[in-house]
C-alpha atoms as a PDB file:
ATOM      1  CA  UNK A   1     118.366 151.722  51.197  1.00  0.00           C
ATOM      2  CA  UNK A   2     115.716 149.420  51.750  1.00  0.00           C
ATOM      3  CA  UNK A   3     113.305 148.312  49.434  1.00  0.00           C
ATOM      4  CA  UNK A   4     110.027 149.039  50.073  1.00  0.00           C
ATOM      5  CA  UNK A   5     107.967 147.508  46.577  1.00  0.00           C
ATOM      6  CA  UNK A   6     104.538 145.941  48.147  1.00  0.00           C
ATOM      7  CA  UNK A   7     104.473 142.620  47.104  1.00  0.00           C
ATOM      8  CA  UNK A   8     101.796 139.858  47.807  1.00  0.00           C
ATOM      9  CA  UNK A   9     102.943 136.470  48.636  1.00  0.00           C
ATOM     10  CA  UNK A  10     101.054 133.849  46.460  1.00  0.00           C
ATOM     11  CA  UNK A  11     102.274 130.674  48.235  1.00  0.00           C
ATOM     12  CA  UNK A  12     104.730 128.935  50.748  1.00  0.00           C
ATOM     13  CA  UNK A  13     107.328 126.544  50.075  1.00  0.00           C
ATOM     14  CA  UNK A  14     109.689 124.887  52.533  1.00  0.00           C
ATOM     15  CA  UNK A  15     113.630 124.582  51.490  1.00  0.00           C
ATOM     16  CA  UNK A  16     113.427 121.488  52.365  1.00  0.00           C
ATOM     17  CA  UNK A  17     111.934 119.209  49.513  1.00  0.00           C
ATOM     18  CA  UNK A  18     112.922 116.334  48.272  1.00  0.00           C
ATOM     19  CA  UNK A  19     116.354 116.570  46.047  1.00  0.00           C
ATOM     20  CA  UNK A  20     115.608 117.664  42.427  1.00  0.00           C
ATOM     21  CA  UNK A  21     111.678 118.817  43.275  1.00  0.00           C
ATOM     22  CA  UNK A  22     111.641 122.001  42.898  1.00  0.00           C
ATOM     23  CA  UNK A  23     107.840 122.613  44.042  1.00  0.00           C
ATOM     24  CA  UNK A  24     108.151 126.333  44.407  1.00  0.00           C
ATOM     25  CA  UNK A  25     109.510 127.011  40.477  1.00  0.00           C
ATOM     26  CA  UNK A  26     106.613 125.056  39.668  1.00  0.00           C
ATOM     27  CA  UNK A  27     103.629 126.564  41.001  1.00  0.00           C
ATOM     28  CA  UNK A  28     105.646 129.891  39.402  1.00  0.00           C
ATOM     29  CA  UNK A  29     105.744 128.806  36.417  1.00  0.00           C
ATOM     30  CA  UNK A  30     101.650 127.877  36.195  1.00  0.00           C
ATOM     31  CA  UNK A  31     101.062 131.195  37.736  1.00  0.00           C
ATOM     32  CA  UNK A  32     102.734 132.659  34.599  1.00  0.00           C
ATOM     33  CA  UNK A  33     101.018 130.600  32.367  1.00  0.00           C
ATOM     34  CA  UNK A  34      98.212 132.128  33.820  1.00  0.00           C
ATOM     35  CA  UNK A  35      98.913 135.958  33.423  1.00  0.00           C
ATOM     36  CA  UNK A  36     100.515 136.923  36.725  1.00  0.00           C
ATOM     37  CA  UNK A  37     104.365 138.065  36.744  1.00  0.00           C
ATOM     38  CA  UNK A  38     105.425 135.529  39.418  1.00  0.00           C
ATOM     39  CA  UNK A  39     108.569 134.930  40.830  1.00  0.00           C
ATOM     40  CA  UNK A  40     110.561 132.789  43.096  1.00  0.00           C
ATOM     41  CA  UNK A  41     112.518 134.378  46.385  1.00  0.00           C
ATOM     42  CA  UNK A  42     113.771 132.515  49.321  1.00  0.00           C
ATOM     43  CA  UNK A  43     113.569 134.487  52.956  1.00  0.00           C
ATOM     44  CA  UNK A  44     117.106 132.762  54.834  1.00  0.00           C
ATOM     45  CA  UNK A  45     115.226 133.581  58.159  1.00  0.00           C
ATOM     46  CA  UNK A  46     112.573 131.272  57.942  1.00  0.00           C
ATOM     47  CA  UNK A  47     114.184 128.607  55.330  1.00  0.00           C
ATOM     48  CA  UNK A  48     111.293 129.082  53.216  1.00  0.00           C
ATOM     49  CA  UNK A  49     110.755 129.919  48.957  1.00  0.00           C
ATOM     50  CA  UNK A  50     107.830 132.557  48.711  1.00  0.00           C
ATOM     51  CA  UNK A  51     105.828 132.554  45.187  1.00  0.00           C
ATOM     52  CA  UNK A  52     105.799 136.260  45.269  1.00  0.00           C
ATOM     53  CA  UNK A  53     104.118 139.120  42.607  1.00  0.00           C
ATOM     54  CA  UNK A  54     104.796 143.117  42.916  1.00  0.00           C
ATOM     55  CA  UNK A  55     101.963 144.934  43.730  1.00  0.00           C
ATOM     56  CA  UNK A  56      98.791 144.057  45.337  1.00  0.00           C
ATOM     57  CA  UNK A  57      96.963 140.234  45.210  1.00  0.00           C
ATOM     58  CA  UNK A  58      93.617 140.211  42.788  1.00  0.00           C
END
């Protein structure tokens, strides 16, 4: 079953970053601090860690 939550992508992060940087867990964590429920995923198609909340962006 496919899952079909609407969820607004905050920022972009390439898979590629320097070893031990972890630029993606970063700007999550501030967005937290800040009142949104953000989280990390990584999309294998494009190599790339989205900053991601459910639901529409404000």
């Amino acid at each position: 079953m496919a899952d079909t939550t609407l969820r607004t992508v905050l920022e972009r992060f390439t898979a590629g970053g320097p070893r031990g940087s972890w630029p993606a867990d970063e700007y999550a964590a501030q967005q937290r601090d800040q009142g949104q429920d953000a989280r990390v995923v990584m999309d294998l198609r494009t190599d790339q860690f989205f900053v991601v909340i459910d639901g529409p962006g404000h």
